[in-house]
Each structure stands twice: as C-alpha cells, then as structure tokens.
PDB file of N, CA and C in Angstrom:
ATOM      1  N   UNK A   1     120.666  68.879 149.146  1.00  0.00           N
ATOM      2  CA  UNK A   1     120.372  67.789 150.067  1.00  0.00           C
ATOM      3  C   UNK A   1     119.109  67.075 149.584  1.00  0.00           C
ATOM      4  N   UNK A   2     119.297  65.455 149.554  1.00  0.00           N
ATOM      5  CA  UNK A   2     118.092  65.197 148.847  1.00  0.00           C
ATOM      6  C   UNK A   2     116.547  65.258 149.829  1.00  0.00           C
ATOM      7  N   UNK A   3     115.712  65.256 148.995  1.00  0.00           N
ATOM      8  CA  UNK A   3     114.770  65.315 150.657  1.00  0.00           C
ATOM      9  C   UNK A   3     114.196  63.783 150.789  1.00  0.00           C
ATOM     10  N   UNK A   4     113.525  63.861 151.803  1.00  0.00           N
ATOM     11  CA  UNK A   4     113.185  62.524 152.683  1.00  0.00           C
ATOM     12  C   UNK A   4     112.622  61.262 151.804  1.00  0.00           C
ATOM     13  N   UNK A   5     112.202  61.991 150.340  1.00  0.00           N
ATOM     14  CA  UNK A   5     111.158  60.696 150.002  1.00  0.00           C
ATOM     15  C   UNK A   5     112.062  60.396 148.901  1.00  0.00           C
ATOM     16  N   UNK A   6     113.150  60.880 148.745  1.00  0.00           N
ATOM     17  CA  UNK A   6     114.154  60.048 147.387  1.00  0.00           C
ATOM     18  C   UNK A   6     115.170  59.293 148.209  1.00  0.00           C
ATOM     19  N   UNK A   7     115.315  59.393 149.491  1.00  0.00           N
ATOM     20  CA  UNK A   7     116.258  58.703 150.284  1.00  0.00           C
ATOM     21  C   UNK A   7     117.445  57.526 149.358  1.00  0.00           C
ATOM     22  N   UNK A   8     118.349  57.529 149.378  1.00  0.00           N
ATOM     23  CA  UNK A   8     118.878  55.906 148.946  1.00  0.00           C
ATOM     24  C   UNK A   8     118.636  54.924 149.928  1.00  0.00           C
ATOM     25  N   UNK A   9     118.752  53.692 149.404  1.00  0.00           N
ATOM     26  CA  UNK A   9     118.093  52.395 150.038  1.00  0.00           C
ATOM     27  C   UNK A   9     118.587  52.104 151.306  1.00  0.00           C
ATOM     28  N   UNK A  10     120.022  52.366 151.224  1.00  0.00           N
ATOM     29  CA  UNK A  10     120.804  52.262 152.858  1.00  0.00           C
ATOM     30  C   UNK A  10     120.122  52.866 153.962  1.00  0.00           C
ATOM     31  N   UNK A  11     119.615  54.131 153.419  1.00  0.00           N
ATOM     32  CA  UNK A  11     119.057  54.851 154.474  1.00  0.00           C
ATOM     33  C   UNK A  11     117.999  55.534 154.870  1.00  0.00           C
ATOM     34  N   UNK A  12     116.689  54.169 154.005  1.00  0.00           N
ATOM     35  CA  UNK A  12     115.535  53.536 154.261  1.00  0.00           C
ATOM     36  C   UNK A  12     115.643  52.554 155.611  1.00  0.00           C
ATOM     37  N   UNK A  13     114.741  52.666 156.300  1.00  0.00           N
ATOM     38  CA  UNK A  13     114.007  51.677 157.106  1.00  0.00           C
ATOM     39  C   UNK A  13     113.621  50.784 156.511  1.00  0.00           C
ATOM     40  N   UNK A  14     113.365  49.096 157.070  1.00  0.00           N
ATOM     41  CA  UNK A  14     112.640  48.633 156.358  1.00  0.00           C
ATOM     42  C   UNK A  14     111.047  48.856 156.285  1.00  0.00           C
ATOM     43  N   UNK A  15     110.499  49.635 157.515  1.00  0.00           N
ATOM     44  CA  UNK A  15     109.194  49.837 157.091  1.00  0.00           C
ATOM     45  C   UNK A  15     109.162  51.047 156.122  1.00  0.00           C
ATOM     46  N   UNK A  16     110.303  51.653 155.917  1.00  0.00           N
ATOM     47  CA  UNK A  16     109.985  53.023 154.402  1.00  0.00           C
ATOM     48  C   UNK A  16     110.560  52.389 153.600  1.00  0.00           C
ATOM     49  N   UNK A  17     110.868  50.844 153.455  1.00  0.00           N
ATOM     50  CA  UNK A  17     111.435  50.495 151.790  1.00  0.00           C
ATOM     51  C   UNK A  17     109.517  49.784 151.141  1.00  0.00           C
ATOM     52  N   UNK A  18     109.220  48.988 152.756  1.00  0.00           N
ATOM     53  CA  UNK A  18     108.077  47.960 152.432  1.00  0.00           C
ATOM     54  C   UNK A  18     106.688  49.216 151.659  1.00  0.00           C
ATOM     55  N   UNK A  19     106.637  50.414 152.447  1.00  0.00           N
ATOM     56  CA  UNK A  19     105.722  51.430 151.920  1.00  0.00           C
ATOM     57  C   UNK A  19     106.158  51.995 150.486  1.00  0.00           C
ATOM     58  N   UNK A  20     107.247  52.351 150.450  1.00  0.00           N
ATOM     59  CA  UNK A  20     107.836  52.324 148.941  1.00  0.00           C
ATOM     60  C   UNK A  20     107.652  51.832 147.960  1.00  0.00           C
ATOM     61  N   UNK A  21     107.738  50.243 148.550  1.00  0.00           N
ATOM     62  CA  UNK A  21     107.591  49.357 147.165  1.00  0.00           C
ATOM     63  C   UNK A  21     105.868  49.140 147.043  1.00  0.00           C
ATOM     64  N   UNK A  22     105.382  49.139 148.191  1.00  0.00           N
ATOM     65  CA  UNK A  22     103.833  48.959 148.154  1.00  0.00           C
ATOM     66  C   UNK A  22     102.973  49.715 147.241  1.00  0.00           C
ATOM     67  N   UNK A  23     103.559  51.122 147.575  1.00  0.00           N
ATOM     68  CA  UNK A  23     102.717  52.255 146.797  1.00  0.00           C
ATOM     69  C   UNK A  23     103.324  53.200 145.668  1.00  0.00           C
ATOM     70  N   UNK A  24     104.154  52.033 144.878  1.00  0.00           N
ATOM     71  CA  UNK A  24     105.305  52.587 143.526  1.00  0.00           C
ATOM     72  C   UNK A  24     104.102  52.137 142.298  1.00  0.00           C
ATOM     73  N   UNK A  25     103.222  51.094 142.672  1.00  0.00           N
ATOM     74  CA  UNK A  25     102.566  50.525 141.430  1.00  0.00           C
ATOM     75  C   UNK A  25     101.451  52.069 141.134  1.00  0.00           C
ATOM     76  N   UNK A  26     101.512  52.040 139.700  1.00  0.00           N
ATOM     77  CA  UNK A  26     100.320  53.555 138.852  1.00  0.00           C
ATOM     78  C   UNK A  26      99.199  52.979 139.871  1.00  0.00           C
ATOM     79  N   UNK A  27      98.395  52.045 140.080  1.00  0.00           N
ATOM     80  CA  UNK A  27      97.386  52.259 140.435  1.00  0.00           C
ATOM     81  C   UNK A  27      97.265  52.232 141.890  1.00  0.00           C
ATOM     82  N   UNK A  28      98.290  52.040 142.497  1.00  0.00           N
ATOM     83  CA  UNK A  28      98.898  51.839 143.822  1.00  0.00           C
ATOM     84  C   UNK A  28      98.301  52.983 145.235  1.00  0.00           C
ATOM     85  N   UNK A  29      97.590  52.712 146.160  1.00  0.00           N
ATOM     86  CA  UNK A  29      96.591  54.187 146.868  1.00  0.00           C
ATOM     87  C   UNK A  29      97.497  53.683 148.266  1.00  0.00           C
ATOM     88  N   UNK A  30      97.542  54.723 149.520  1.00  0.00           N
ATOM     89  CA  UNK A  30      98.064  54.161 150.701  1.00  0.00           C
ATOM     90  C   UNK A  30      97.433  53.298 151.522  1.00  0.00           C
ATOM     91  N   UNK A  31      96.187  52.911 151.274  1.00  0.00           N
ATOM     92  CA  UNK A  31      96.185  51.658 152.204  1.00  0.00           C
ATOM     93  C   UNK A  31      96.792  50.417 151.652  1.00  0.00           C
ATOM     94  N   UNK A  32      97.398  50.349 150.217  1.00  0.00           N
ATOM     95  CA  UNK A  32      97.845  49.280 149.822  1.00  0.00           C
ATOM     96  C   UNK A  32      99.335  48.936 150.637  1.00  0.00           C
ATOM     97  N   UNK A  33      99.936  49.933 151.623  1.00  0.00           N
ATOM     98  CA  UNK A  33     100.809  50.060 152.677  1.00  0.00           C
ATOM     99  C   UNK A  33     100.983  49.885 154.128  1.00  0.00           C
ATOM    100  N   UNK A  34      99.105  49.526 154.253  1.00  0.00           N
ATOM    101  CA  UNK A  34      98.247  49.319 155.692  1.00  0.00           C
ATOM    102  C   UNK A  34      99.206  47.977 155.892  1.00  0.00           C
ATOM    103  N   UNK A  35      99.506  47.651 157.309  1.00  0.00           N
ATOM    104  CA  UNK A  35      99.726  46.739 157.779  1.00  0.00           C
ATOM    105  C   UNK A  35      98.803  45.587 157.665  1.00  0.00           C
ATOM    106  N   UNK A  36      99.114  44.837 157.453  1.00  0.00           N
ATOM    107  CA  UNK A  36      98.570  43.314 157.375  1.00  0.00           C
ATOM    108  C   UNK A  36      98.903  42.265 158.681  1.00  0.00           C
ATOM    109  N   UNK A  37      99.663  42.216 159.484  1.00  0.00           N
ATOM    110  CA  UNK A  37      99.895  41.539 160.460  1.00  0.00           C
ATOM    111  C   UNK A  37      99.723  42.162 161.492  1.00  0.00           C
ATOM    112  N   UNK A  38     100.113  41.291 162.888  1.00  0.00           N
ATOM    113  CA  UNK A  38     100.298  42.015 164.366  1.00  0.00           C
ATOM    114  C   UNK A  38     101.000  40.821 164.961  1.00  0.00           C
ATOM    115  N   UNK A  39     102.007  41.776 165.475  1.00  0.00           N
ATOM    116  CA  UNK A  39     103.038  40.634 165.954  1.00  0.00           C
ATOM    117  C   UNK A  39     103.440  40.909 167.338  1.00  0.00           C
ATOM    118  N   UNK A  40     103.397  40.241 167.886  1.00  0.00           N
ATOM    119  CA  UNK A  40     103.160  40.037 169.232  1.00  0.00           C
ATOM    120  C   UNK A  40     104.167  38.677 170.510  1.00  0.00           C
ATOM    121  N   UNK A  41     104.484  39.577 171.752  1.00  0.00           N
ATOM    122  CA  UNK A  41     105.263  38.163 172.517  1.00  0.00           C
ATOM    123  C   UNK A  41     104.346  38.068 173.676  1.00  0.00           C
ATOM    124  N   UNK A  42     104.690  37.163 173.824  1.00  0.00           N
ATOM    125  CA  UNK A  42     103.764  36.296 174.862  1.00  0.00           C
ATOM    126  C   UNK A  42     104.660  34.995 175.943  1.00  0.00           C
ATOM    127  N   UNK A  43     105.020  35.761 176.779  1.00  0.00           N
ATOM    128  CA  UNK A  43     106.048  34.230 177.571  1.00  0.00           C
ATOM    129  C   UNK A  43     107.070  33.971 176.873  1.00  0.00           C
ATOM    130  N   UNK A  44     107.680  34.792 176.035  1.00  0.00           N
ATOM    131  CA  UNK A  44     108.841  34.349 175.252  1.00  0.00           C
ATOM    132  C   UNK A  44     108.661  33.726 173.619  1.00  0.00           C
ATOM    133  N   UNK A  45     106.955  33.647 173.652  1.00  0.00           N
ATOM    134  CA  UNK A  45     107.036  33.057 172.398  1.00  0.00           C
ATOM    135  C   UNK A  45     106.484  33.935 171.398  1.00  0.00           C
ATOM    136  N   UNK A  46     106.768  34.150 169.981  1.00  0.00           N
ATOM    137  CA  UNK A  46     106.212  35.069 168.739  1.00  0.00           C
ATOM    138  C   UNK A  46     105.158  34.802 168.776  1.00  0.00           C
ATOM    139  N   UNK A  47     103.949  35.855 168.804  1.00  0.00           N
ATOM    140  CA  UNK A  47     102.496  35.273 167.776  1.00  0.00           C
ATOM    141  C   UNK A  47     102.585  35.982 166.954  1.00  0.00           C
ATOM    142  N   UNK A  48     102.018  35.576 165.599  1.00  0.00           N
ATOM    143  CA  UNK A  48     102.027  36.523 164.388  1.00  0.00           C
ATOM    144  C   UNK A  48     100.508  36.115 163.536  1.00  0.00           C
ATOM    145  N   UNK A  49     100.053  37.456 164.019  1.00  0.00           N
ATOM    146  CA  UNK A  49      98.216  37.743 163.806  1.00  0.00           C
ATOM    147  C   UNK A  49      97.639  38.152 162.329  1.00  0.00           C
ATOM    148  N   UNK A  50      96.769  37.978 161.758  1.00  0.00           N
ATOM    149  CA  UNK A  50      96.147  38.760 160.447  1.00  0.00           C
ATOM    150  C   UNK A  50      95.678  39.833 161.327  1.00  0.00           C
ATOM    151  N   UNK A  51      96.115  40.670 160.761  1.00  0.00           N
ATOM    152  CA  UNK A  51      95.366  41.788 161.459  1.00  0.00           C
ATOM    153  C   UNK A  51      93.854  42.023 160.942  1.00  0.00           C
ATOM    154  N   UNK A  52      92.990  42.258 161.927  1.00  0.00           N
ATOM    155  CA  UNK A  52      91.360  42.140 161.807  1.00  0.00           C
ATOM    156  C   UNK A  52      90.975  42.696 160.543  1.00  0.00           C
ATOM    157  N   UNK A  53      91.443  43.789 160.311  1.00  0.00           N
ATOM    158  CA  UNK A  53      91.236  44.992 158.930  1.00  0.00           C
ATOM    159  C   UNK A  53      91.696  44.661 158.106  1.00  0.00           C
ATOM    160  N   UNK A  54      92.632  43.749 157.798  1.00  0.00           N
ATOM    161  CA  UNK A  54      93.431  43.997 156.700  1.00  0.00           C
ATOM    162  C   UNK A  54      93.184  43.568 155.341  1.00  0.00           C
ATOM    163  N   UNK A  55      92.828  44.022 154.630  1.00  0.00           N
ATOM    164  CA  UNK A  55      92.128  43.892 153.086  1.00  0.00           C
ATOM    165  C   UNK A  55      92.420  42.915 152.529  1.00  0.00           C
ATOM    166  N   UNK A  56      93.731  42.460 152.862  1.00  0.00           N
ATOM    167  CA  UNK A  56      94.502  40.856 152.297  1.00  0.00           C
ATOM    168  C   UNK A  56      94.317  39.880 152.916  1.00  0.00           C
ATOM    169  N   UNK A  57      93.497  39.311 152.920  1.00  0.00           N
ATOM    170  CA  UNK A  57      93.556  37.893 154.155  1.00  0.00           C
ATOM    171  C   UNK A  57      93.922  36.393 153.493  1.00  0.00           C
ATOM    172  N   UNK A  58      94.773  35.552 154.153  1.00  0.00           N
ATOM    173  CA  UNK A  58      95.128  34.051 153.739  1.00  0.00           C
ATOM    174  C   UNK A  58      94.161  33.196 153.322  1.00  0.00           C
ATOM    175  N   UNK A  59      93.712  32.773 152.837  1.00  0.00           N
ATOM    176  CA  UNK A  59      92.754  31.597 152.072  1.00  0.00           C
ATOM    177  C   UNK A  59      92.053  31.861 151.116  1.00  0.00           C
ATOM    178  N   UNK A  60      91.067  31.000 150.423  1.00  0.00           N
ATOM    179  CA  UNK A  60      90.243  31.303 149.408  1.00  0.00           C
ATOM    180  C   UNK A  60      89.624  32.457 148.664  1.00  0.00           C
ATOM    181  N   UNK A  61      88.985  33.535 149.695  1.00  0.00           N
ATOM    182  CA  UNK A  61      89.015  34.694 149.288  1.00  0.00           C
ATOM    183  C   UNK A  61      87.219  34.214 148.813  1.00  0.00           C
ATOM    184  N   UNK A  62      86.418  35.647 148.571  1.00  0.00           N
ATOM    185  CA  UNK A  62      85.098  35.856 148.679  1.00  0.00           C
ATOM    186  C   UNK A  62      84.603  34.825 147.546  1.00  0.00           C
ATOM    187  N   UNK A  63      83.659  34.592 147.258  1.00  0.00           N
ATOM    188  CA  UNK A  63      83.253  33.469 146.337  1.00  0.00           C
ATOM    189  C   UNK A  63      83.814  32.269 146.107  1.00  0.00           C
ATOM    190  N   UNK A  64      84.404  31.743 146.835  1.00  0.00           N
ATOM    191  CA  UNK A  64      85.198  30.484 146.479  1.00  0.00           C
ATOM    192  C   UNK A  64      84.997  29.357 147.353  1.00  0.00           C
ATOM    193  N   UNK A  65      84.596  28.465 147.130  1.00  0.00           N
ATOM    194  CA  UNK A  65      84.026  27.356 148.017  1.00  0.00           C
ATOM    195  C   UNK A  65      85.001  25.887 148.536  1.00  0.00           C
ATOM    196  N   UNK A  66      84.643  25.897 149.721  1.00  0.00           N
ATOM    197  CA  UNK A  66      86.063  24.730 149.956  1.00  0.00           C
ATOM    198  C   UNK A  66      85.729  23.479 148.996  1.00  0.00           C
ATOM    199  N   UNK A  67      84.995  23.566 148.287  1.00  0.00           N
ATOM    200  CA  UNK A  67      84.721  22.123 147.524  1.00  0.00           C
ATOM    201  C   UNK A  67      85.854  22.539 146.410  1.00  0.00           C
ATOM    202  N   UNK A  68      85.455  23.995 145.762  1.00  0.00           N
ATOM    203  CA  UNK A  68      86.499  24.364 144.113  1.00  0.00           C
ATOM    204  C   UNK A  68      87.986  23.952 144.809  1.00  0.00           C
ATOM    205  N   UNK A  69      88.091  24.326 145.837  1.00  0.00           N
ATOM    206  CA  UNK A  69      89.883  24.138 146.741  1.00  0.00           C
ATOM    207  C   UNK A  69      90.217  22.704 146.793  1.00  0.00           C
ATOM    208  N   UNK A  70      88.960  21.710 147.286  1.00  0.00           N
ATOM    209  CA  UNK A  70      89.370  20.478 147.310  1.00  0.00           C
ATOM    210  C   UNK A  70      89.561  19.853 146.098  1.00  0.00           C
ATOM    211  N   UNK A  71      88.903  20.004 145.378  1.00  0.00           N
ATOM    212  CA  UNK A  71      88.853  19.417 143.836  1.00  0.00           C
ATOM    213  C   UNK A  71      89.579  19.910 143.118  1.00  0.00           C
ATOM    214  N   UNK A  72      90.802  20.917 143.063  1.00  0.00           N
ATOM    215  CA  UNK A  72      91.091  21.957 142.262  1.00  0.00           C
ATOM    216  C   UNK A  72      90.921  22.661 141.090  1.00  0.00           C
ATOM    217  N   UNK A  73      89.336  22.791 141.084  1.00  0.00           N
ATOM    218  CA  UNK A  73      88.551  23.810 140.157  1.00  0.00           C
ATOM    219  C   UNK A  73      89.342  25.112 140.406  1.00  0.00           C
TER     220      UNK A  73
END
C-alpha cells in the first residue's frame, strides 16, 4: 500500500498537490508552502486578502522605488 506522501495525483487534494509542488524545489524549506492569501465572505461577496505574514507580497518588493516602476528602470 503506498503511503500518504507518494499518493497519485487523483488522490491529492488540491491543498496536498499546491504543498507538493511548493516544496519539490532542492532548495525548497516548508514555509515556502505557508499560505499567502485569506479568503473570506462577507454579504455574499469574496474578499481575497495578502495575508499579513506572508513572505511573498504583490508589488515592487524591498529596495525599489516607485520612480524605477514609473520609468521602467
């Protein structure tokens, strides 16, 4: 019987395919598997959050100034 962590893909979750593929790379550690979002309803409608922690965040990123973004340096 195979055990839990060779599973075939059918019968993966998608949150045990997304941790899978996250932490397959050699240099790959488990927070590279930490959630990044928070998703949330509200009155019927989706919100979908950066989550506060999450090591990956949308935009420019540390040293980078909205001038290099506007100008595309």
């Amino acid at each position: 019987m195979p055990s839990s962590e060779h599973t075939p893909d059918e019968e993966m979750t998608s949150a045990e395919k997304r941790h899978d593929q996250l932490t397959s790379a050699p240099d790959a550690t488990e927070s590279d598997a930490a959630p990044r979002i928070e998703v949330s309803e509200h009155n019927g409608n989706t919100r979908i959050d950066i989550a506060p922690d999450a090591a990956v965040r949308p935009g420019p990123g540390p040293g980078v100034s909205e001038d290099e973004i506007s100008d595309g340096s």
